[in-house]
Protein backbone atom coordinates (compact mmCIF):
# COMPACT_ATOMS: atom_id res chain seq x y z
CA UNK A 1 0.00 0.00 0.00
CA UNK A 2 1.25 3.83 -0.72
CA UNK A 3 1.70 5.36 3.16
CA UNK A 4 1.67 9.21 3.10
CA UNK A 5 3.77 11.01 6.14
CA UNK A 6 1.62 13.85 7.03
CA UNK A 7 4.68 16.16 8.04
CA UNK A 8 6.51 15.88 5.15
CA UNK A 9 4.39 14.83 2.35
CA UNK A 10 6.31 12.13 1.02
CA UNK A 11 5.17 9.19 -0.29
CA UNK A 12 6.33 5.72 -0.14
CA UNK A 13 5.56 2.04 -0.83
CA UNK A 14 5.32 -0.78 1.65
CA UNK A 15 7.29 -3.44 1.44
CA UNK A 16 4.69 -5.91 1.35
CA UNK A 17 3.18 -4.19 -2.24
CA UNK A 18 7.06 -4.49 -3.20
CA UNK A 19 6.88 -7.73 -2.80
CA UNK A 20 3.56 -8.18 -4.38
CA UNK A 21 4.40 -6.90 -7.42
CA UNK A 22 7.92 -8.90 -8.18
CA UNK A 23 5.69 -11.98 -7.47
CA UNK A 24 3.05 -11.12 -10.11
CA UNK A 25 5.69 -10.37 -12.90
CA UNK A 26 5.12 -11.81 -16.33
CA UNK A 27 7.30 -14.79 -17.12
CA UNK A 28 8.62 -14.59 -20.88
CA UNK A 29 9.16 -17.60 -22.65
CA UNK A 30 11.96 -17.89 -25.80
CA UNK A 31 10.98 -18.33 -29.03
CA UNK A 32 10.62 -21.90 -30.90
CA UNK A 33 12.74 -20.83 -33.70
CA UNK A 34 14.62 -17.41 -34.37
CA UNK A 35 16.95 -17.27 -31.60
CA UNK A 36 20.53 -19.41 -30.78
CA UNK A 37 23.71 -19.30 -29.73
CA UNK A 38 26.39 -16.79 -30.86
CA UNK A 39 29.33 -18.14 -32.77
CA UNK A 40 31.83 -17.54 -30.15
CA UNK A 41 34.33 -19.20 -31.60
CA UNK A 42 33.87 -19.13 -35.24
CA UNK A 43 33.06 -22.53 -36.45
CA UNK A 44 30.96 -21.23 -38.98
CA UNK A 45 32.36 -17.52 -39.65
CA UNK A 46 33.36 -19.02 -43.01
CA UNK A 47 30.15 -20.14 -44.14
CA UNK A 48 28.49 -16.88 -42.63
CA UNK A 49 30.63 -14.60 -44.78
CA UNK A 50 30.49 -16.44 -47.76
CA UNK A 51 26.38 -16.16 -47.27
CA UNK A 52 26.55 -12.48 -46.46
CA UNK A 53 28.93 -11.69 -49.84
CA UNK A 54 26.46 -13.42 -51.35
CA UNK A 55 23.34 -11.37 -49.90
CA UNK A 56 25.41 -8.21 -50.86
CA UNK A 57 26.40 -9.37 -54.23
CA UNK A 58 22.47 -10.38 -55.22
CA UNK A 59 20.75 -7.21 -53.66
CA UNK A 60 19.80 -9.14 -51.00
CA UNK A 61 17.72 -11.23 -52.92
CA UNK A 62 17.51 -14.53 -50.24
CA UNK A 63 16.86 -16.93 -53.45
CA UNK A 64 19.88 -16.48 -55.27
CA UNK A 65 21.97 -17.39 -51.86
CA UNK A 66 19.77 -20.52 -50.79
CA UNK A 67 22.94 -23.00 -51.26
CA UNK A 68 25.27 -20.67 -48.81
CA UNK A 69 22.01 -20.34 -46.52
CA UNK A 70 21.76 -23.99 -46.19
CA UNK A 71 25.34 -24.78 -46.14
CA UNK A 72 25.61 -22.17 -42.81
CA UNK A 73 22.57 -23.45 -41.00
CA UNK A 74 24.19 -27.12 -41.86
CA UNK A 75 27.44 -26.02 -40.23
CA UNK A 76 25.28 -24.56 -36.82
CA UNK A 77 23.86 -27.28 -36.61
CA UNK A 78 26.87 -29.59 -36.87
CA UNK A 79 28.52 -27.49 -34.13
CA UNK A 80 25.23 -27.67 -31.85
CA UNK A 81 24.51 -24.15 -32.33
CA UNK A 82 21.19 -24.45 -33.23
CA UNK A 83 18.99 -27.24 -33.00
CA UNK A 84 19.31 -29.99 -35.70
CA UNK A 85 16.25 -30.14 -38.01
CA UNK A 86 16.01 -31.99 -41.46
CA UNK A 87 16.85 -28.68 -43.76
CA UNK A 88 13.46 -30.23 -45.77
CA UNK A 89 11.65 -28.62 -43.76
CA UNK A 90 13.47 -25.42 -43.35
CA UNK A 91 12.36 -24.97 -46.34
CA UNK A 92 15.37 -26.27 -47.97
CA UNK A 93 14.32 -28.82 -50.35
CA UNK A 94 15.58 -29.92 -53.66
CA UNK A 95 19.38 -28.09 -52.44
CA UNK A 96 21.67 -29.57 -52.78
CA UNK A 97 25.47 -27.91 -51.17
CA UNK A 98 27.78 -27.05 -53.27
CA UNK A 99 30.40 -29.94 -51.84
CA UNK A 100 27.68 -32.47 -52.71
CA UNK A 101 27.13 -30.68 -56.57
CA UNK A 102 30.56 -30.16 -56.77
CA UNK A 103 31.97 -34.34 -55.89
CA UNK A 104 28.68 -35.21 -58.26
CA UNK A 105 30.95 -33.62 -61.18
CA UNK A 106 34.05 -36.05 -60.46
CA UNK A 107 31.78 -39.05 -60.44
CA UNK A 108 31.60 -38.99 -64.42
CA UNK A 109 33.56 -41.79 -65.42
């Protein structure tokens, strides 16, 4: 409760409303997806350039960069970083990384 002093017209809270009011705090929760680790030691500060040359060098067009996109969440995931998830249903399917498109080319015999 707010107490008033009479002589010096102050105001002031109890403790017990104090007390109340930390109780009665909202509680957040994190998000499902959207938010993980930083890369503190740069297991994947390769992959997350070559991605963000790409972004810059498409005009940020996400599409054209889908194989370095993949490639980076791949590597995150490798490093437990971020959750592992089938990259299907990231949204990821049909691309393939360039290490698997590029050993497909030496196959040819």
């Amino acid at each position: 409760a707010v107490v008033s002093t009479q002589s010096t017209g102050h105001y002031y809270i109890t403790n017990n409303l104090r007390m109340n009011w930390a109780q009665q705090a909202p509680r957040g929760s994190p998000p499902d997806k959207g938010s993980f680790p930083l890369d503190h030691f740069g297991e994947c500060k390769q992959l997350m350039e070559t991605f963000m040359a790409c972004l810059k060098e498409n005009n940020y067009n996400q599409r054209s960069c889908r194989v370095q996109s993949r490639e980076y969440l791949q590597c995150r995931m490798d490093n437990e970083l971020m959750t592992k998830e089938d990259l299907d249903d990231l949204g990821f399917k049909g691309i393939a990384s360039s290490e698997k498109s590029d050993n497909s080319s030496d196959d040819v015999t």
